[in-house]
PDB file of N, CA and C in Angstrom:
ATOM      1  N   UNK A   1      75.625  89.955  51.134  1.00  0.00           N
ATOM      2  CA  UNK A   1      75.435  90.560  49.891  1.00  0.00           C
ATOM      3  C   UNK A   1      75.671  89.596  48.770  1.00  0.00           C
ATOM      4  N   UNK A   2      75.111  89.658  47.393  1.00  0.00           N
ATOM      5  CA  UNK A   2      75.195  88.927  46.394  1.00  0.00           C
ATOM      6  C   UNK A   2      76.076  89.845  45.390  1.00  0.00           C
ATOM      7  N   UNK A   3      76.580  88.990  44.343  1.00  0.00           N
ATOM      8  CA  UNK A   3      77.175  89.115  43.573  1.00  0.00           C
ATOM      9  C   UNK A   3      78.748  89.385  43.504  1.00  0.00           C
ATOM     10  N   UNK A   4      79.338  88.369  44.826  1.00  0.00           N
ATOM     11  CA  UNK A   4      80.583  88.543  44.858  1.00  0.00           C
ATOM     12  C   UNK A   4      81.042  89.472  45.016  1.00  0.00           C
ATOM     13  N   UNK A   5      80.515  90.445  45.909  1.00  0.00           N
ATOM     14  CA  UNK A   5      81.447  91.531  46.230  1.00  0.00           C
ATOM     15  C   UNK A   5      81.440  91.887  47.616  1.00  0.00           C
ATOM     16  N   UNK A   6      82.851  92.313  48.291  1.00  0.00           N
ATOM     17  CA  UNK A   6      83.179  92.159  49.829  1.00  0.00           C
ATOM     18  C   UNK A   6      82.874  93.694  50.287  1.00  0.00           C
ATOM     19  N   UNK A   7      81.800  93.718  50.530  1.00  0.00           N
ATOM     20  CA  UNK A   7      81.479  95.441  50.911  1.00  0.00           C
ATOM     21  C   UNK A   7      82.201  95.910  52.240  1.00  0.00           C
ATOM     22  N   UNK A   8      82.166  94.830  53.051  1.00  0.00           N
ATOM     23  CA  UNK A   8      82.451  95.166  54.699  1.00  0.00           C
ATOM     24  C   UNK A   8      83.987  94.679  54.766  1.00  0.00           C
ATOM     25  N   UNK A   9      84.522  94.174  54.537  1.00  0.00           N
ATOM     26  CA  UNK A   9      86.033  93.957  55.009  1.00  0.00           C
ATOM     27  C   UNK A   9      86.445  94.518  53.996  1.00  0.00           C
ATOM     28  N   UNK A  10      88.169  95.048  54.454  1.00  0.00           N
ATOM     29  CA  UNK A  10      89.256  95.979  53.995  1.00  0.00           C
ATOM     30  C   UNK A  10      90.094  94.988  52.895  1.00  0.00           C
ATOM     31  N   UNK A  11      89.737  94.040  52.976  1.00  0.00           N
ATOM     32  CA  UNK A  11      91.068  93.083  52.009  1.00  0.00           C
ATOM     33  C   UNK A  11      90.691  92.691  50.781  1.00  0.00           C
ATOM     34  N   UNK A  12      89.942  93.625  50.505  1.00  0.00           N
ATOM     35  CA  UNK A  12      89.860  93.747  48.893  1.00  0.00           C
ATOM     36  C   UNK A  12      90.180  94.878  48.064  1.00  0.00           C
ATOM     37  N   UNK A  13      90.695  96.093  49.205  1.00  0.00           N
ATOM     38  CA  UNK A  13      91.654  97.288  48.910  1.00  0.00           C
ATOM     39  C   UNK A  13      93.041  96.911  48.056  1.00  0.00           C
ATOM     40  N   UNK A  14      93.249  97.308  47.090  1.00  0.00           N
ATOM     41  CA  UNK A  14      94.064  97.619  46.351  1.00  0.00           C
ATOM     42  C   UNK A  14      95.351  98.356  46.428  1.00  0.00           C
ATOM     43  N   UNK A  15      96.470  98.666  47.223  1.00  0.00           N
ATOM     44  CA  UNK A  15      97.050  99.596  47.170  1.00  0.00           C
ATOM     45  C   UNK A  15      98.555  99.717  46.213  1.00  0.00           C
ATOM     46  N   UNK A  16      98.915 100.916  45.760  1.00  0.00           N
ATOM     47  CA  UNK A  16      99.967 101.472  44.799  1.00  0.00           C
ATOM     48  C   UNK A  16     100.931 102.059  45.193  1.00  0.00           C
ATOM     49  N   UNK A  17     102.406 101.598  44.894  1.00  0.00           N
ATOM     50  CA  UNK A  17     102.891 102.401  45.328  1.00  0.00           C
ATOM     51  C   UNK A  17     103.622 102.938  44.343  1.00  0.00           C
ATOM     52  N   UNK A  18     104.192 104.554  44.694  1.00  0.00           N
ATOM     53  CA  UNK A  18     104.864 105.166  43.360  1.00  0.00           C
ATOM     54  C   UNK A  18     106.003 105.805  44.049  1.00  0.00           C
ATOM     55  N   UNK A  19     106.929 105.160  42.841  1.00  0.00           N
ATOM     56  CA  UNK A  19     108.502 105.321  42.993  1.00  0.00           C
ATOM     57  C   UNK A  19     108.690 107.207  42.848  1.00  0.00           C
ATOM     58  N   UNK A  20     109.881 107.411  44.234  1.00  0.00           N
ATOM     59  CA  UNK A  20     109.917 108.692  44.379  1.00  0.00           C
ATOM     60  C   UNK A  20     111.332 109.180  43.064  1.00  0.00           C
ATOM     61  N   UNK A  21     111.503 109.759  42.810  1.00  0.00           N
ATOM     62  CA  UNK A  21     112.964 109.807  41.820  1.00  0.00           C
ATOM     63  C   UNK A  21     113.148 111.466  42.107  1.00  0.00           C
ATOM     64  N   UNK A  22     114.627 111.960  42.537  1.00  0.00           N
ATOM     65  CA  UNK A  22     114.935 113.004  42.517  1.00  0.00           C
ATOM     66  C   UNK A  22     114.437 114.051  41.410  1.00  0.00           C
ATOM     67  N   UNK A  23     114.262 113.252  40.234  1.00  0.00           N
ATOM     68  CA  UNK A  23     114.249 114.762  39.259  1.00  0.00           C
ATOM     69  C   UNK A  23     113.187 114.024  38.251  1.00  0.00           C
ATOM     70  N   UNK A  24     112.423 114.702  37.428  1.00  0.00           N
ATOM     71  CA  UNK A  24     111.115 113.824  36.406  1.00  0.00           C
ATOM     72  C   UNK A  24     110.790 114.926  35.506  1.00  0.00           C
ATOM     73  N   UNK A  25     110.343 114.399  34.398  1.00  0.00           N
ATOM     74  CA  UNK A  25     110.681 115.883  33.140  1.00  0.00           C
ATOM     75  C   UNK A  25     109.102 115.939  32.925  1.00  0.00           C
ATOM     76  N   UNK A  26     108.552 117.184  32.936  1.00  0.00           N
ATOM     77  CA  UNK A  26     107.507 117.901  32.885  1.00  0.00           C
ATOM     78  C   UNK A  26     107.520 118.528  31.937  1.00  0.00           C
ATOM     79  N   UNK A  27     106.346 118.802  30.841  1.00  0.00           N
ATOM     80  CA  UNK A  27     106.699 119.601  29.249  1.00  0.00           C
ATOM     81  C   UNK A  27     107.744 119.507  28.890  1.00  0.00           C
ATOM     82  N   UNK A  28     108.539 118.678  28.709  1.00  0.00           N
ATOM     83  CA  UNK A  28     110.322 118.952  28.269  1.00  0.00           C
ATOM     84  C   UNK A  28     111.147 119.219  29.367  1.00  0.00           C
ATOM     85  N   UNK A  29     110.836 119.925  30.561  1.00  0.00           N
ATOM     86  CA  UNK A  29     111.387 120.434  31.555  1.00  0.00           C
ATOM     87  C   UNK A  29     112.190 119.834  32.782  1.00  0.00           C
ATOM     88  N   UNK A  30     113.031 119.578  32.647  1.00  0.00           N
ATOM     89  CA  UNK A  30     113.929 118.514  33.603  1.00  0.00           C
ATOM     90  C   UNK A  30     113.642 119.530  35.235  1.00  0.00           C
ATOM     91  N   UNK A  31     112.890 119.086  36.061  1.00  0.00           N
ATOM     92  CA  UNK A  31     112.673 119.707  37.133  1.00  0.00           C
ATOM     93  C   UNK A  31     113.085 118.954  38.891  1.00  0.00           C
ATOM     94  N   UNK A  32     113.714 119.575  39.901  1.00  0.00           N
ATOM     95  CA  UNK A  32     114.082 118.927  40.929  1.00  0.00           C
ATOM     96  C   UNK A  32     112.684 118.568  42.503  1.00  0.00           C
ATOM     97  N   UNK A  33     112.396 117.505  42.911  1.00  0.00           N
ATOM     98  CA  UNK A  33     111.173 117.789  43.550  1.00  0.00           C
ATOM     99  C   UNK A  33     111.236 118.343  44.857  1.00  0.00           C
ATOM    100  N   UNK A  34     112.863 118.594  44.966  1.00  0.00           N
ATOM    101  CA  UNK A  34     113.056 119.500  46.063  1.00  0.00           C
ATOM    102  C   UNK A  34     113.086 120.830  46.386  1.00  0.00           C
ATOM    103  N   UNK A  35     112.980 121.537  45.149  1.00  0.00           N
ATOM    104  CA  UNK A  35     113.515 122.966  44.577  1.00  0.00           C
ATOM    105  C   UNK A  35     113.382 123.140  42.880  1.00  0.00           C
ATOM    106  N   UNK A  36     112.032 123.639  42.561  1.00  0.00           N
ATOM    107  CA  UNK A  36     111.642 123.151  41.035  1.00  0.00           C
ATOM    108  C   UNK A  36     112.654 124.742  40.578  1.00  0.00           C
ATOM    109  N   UNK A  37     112.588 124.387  39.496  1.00  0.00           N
ATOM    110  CA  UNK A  37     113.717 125.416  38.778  1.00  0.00           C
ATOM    111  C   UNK A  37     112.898 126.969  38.488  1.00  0.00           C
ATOM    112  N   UNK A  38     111.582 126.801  38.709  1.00  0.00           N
ATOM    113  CA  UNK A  38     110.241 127.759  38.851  1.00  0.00           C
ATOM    114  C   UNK A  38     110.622 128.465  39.938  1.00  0.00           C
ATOM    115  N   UNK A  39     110.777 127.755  40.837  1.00  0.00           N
ATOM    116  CA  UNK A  39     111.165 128.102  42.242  1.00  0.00           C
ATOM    117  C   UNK A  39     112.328 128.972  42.692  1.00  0.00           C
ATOM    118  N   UNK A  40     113.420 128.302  42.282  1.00  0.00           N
ATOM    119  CA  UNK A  40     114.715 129.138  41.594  1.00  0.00           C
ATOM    120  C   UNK A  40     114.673 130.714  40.981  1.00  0.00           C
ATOM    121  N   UNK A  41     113.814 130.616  39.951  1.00  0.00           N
ATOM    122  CA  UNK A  41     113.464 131.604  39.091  1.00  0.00           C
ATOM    123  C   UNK A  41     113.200 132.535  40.128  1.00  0.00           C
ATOM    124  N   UNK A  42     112.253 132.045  40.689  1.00  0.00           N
ATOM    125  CA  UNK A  42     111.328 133.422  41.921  1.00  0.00           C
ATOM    126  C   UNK A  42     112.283 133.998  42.823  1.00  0.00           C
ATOM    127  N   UNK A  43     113.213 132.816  43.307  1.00  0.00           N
ATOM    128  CA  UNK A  43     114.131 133.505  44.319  1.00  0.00           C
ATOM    129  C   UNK A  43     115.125 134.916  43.751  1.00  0.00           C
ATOM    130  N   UNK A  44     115.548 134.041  42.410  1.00  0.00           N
ATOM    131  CA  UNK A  44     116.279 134.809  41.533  1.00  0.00           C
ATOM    132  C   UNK A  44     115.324 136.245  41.371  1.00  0.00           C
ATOM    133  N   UNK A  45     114.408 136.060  40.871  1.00  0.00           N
ATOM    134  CA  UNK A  45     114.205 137.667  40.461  1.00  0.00           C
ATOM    135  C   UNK A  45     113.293 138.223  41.461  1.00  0.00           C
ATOM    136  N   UNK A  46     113.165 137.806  43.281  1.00  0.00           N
ATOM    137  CA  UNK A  46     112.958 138.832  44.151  1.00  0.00           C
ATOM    138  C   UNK A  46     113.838 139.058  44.490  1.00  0.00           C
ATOM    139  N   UNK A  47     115.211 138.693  44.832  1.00  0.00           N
ATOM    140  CA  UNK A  47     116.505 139.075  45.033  1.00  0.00           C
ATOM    141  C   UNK A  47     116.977 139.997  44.096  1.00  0.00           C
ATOM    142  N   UNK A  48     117.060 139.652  42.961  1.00  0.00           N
ATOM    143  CA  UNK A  48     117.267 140.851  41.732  1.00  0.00           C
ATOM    144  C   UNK A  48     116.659 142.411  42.228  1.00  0.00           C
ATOM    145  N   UNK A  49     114.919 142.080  42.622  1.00  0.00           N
ATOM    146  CA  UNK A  49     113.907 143.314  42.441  1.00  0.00           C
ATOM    147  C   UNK A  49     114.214 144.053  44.095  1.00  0.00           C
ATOM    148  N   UNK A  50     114.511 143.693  45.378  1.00  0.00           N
ATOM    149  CA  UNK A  50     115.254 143.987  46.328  1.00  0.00           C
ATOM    150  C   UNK A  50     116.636 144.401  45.868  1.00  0.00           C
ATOM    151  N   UNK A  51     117.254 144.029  45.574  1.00  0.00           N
ATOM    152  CA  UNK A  51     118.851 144.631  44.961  1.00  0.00           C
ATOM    153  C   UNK A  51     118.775 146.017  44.569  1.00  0.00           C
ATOM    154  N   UNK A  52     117.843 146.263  43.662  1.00  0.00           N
ATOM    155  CA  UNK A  52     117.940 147.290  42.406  1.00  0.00           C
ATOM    156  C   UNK A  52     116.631 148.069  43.305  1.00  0.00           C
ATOM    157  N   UNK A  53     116.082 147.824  44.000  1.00  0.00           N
ATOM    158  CA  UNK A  53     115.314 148.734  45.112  1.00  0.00           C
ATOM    159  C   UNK A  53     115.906 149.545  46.148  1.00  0.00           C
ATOM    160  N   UNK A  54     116.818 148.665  46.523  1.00  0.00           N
ATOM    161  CA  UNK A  54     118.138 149.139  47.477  1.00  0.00           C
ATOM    162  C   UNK A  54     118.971 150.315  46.874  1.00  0.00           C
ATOM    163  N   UNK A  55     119.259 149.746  45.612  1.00  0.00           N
ATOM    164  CA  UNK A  55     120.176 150.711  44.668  1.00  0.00           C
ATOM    165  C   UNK A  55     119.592 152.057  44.564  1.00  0.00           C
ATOM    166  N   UNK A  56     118.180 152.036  44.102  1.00  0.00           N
ATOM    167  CA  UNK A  56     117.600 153.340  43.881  1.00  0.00           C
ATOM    168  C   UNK A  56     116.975 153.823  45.490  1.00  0.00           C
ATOM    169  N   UNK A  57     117.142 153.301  46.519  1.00  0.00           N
ATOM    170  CA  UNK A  57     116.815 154.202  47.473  1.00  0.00           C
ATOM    171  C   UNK A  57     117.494 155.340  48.237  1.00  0.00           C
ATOM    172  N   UNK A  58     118.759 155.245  47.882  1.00  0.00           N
ATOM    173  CA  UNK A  58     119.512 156.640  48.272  1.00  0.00           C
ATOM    174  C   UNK A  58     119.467 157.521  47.688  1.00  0.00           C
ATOM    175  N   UNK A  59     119.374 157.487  46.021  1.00  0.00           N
ATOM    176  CA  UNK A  59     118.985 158.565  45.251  1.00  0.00           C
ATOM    177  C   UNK A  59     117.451 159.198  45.174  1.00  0.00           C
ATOM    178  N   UNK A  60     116.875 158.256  45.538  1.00  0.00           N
ATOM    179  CA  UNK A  60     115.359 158.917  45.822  1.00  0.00           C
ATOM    180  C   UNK A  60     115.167 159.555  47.276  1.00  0.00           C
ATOM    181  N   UNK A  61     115.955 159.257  48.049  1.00  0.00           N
ATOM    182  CA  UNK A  61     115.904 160.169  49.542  1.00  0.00           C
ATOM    183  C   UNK A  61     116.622 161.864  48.608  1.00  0.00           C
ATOM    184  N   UNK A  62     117.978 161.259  48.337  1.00  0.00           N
ATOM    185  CA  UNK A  62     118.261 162.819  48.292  1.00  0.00           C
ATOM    186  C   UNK A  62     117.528 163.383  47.687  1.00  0.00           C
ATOM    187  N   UNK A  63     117.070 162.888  46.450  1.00  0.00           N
ATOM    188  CA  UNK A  63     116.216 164.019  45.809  1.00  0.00           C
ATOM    189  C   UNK A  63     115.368 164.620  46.281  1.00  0.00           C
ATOM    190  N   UNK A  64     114.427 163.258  47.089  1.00  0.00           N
ATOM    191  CA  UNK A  64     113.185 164.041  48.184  1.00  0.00           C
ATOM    192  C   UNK A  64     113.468 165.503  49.114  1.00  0.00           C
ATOM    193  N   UNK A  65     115.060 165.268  49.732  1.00  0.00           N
ATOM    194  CA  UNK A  65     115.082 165.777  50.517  1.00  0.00           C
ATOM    195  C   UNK A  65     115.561 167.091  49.720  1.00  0.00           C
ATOM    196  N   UNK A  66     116.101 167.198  48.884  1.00  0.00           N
ATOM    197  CA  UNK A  66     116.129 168.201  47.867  1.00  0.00           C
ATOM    198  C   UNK A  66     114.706 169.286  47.473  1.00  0.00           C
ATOM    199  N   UNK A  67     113.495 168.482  46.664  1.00  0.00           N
ATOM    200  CA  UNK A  67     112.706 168.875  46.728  1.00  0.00           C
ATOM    201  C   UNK A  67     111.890 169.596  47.672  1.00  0.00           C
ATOM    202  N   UNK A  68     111.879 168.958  49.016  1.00  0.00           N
ATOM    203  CA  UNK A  68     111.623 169.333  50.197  1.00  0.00           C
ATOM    204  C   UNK A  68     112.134 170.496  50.486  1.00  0.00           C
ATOM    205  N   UNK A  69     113.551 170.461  50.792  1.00  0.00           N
ATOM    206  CA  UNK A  69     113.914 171.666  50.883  1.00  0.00           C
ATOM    207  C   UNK A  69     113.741 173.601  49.793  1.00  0.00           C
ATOM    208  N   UNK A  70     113.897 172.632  48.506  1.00  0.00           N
ATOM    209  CA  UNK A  70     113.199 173.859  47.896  1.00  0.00           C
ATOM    210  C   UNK A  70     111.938 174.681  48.125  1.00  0.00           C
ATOM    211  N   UNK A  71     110.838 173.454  48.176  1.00  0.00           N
ATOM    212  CA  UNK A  71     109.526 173.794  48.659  1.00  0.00           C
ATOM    213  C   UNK A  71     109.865 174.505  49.640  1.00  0.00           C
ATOM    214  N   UNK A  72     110.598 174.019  50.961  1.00  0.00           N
ATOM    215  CA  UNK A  72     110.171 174.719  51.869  1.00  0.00           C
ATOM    216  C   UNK A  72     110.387 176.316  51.938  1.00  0.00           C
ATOM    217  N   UNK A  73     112.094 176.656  51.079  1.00  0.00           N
ATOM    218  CA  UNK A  73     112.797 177.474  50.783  1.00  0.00           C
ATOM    219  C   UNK A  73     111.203 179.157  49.673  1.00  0.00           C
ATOM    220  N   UNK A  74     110.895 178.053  49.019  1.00  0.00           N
ATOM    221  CA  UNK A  74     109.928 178.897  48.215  1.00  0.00           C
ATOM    222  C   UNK A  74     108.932 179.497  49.351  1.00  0.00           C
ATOM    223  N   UNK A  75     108.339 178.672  50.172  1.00  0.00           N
ATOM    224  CA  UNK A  75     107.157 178.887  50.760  1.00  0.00           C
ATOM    225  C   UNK A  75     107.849 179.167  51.784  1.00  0.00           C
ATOM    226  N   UNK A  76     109.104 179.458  52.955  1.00  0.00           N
ATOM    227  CA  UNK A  76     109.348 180.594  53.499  1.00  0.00           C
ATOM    228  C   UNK A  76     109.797 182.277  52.624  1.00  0.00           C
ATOM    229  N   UNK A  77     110.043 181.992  51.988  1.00  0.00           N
ATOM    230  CA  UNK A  77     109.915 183.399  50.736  1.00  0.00           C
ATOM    231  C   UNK A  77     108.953 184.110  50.973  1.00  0.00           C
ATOM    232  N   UNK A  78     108.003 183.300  50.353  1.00  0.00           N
ATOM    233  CA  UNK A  78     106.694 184.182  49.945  1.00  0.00           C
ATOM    234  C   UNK A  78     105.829 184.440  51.680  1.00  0.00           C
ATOM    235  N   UNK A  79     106.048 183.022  52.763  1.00  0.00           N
ATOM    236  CA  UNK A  79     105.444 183.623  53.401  1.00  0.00           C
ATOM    237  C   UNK A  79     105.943 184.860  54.617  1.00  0.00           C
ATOM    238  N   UNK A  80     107.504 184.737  54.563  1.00  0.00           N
ATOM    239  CA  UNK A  80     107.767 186.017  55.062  1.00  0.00           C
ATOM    240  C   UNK A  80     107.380 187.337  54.277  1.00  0.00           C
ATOM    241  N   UNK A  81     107.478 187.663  52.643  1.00  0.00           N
ATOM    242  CA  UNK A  81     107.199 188.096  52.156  1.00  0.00           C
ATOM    243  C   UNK A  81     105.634 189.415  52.359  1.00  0.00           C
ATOM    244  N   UNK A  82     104.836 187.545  52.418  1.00  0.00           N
ATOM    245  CA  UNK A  82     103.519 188.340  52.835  1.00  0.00           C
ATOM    246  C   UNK A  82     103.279 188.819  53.919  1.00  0.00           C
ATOM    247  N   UNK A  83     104.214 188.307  55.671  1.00  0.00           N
ATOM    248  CA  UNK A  83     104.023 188.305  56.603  1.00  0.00           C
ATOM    249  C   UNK A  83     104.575 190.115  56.637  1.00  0.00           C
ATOM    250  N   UNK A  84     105.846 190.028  56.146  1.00  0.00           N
ATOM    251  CA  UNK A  84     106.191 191.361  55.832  1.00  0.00           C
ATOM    252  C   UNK A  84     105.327 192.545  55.575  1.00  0.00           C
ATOM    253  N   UNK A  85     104.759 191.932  54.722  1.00  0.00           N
ATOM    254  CA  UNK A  85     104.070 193.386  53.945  1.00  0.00           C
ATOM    255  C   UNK A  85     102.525 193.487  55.019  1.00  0.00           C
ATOM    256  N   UNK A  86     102.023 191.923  55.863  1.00  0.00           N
ATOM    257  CA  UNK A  86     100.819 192.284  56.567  1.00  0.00           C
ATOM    258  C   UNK A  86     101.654 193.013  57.803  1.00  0.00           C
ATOM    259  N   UNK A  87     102.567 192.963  58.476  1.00  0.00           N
ATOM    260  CA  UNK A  87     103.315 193.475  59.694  1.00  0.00           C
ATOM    261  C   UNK A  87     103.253 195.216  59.131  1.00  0.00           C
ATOM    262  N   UNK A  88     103.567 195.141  57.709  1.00  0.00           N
ATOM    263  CA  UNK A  88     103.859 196.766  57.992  1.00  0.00           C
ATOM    264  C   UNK A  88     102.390 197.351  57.579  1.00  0.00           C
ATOM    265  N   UNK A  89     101.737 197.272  56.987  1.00  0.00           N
ATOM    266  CA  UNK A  89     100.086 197.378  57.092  1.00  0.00           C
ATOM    267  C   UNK A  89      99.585 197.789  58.380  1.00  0.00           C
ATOM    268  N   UNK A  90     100.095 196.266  59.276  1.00  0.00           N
ATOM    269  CA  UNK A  90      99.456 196.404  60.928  1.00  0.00           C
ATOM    270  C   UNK A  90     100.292 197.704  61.452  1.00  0.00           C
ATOM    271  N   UNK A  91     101.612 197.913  61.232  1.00  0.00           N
ATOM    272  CA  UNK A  91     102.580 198.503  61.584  1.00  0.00           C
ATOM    273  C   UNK A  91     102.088 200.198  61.589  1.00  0.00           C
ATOM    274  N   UNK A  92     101.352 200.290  60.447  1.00  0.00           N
ATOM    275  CA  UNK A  92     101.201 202.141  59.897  1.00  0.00           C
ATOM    276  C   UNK A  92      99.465 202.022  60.606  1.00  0.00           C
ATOM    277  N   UNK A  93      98.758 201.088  60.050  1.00  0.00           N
ATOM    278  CA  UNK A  93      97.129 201.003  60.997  1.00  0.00           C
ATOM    279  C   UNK A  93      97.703 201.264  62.700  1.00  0.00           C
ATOM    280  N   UNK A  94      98.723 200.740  63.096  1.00  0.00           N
ATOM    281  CA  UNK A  94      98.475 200.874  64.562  1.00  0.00           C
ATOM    282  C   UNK A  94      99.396 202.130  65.023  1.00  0.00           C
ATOM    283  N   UNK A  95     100.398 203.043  63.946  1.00  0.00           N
ATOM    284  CA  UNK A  95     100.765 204.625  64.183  1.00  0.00           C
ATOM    285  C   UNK A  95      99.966 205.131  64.018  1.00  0.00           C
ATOM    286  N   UNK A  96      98.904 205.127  63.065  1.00  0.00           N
ATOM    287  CA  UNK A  96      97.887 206.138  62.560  1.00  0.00           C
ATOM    288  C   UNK A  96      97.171 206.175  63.478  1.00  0.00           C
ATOM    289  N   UNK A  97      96.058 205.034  64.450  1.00  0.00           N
ATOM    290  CA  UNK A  97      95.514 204.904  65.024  1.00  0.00           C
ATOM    291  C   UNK A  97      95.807 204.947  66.616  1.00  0.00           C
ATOM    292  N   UNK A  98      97.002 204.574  66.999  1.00  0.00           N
ATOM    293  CA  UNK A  98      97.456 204.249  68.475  1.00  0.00           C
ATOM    294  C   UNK A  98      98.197 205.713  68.570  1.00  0.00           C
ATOM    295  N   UNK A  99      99.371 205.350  68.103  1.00  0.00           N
ATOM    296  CA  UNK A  99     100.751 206.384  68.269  1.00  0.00           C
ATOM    297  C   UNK A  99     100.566 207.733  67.969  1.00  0.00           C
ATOM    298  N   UNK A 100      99.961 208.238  66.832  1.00  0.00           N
ATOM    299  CA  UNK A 100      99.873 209.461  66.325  1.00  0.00           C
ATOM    300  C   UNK A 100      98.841 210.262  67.584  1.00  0.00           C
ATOM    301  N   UNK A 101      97.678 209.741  68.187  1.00  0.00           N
ATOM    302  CA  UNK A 101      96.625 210.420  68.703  1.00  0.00           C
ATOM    303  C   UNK A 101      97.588 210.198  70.230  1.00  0.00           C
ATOM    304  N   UNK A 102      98.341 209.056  70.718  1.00  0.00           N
ATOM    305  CA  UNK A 102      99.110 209.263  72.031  1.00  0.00           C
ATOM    306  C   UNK A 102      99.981 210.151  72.345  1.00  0.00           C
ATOM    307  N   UNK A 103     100.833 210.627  71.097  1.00  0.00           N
ATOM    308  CA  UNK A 103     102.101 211.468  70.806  1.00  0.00           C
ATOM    309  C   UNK A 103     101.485 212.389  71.128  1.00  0.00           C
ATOM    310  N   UNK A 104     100.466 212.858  70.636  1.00  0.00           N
ATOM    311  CA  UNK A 104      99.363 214.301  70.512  1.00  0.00           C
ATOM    312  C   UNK A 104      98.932 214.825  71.469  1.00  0.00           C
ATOM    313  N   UNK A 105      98.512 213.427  72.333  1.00  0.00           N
ATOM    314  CA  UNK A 105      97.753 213.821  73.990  1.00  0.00           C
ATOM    315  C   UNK A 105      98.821 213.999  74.770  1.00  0.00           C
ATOM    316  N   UNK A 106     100.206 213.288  74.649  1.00  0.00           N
ATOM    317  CA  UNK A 106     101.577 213.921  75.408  1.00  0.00           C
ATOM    318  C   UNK A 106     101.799 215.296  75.378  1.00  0.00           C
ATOM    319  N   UNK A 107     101.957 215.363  73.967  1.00  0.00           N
ATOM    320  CA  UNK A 107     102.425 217.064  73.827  1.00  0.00           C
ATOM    321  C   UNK A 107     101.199 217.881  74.369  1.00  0.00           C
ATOM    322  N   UNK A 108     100.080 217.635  74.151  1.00  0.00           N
ATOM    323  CA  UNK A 108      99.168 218.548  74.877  1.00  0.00           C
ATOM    324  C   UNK A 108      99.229 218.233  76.154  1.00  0.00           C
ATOM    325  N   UNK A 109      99.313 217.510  76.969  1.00  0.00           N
ATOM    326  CA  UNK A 109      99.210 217.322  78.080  1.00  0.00           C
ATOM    327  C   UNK A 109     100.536 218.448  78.474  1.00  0.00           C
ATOM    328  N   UNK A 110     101.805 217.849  78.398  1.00  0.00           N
ATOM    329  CA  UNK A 110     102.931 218.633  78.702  1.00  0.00           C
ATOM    330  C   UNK A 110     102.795 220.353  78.354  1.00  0.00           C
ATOM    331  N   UNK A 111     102.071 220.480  77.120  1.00  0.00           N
ATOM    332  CA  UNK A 111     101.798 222.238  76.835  1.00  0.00           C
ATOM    333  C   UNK A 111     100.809 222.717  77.757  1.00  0.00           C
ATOM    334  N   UNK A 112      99.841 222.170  78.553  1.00  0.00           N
ATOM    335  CA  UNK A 112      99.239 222.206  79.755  1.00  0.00           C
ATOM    336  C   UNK A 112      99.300 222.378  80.562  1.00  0.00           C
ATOM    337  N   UNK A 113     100.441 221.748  81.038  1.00  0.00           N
ATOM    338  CA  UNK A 113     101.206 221.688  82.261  1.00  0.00           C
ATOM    339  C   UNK A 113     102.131 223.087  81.864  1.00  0.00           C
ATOM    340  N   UNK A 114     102.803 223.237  81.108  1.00  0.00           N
ATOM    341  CA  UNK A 114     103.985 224.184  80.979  1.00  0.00           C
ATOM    342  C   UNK A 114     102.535 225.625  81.062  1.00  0.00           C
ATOM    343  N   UNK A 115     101.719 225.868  80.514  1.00  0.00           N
ATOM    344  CA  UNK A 115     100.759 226.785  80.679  1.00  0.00           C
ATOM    345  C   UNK A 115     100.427 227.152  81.822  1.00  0.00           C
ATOM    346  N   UNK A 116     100.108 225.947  82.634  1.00  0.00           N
ATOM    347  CA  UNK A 116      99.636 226.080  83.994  1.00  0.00           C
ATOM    348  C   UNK A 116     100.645 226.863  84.639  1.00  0.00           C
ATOM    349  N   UNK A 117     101.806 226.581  84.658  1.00  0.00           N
ATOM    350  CA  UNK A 117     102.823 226.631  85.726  1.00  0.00           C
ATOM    351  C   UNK A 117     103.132 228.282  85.809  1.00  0.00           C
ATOM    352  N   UNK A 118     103.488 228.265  84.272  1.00  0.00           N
ATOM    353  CA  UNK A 118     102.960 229.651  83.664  1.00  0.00           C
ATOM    354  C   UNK A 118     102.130 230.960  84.163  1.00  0.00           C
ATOM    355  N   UNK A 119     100.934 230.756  83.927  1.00  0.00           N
ATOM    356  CA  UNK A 119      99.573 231.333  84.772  1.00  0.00           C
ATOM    357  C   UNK A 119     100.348 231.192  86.234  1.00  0.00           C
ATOM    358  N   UNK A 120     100.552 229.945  86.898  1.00  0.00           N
ATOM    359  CA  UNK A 120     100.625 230.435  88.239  1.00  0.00           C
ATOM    360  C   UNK A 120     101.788 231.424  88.259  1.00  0.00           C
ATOM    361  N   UNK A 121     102.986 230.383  87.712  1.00  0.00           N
ATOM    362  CA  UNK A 121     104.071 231.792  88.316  1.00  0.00           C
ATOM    363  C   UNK A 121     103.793 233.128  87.940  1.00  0.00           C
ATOM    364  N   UNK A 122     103.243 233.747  86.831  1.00  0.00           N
ATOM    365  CA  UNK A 122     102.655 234.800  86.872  1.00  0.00           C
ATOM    366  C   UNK A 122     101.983 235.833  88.081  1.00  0.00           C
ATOM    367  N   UNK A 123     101.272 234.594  88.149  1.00  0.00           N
ATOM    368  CA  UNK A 123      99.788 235.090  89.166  1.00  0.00           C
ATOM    369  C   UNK A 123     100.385 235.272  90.599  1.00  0.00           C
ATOM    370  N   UNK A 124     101.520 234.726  90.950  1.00  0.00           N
ATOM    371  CA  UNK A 124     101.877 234.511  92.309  1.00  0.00           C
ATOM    372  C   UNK A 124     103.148 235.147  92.574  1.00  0.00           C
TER     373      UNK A 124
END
């Protein structure tokens, strides 16, 4: 090649080296390159936001379980309530319909029988 320049061999590479230093100031910011003070920060306030999560989780169970229980307290109320009032509905539909006409065919049956026996001992 022309013009003085070494295209194919490595020994015209250049290399730099840069001094490591524990700590180097960024915007004003005196920072460590092991643990930047950013870094710090984060630990600091997920530890903070876990802490105060912890704190409020016993009071948010009881309450739940509070709420819960009311609900449930309301809505066995009303649904015995209603279960109540459909039981005695079913309760008088199935005297009117079952019991009253069975009671009826007893006693006639038995006034039947007492008739019969009747007639015969008479007759005999």
């Amino acid at each position: 090649g022309g013009g003085g320049h070494d295209y194919g061999t490595r020994g015209g590479m250049v290399t730099t080296t840069q001094s490591r230093t524990p700590s180097s100031t960024i915007n004003g910011n005196t920072t460590n390159n092991n643990l930047s003070t950013s870094t710090i920060h984060t630990i600091l306030t997920t530890y903070t936001l876990l802490k105060q999560s912890a704190l409020l989780l016993p009071p948010l169970l009881l309450t739940r379980r509070a709420l819960n229980s009311t609900r449930n307290a309301i809505v066995d109320y009303f649904r015995g309530r209603i279960f109540r009032q459909t039981f005695t509905r079913m309760e008088r539909a199935y005297l009117r319909y079952y019991e009253f006409p069975a009671a009826i065919r007893a006693v006639a049956r038995l006034a039947s029988q007492i008739g019969i026996l009747l007639c015969l001992s008479v007759a005999v």
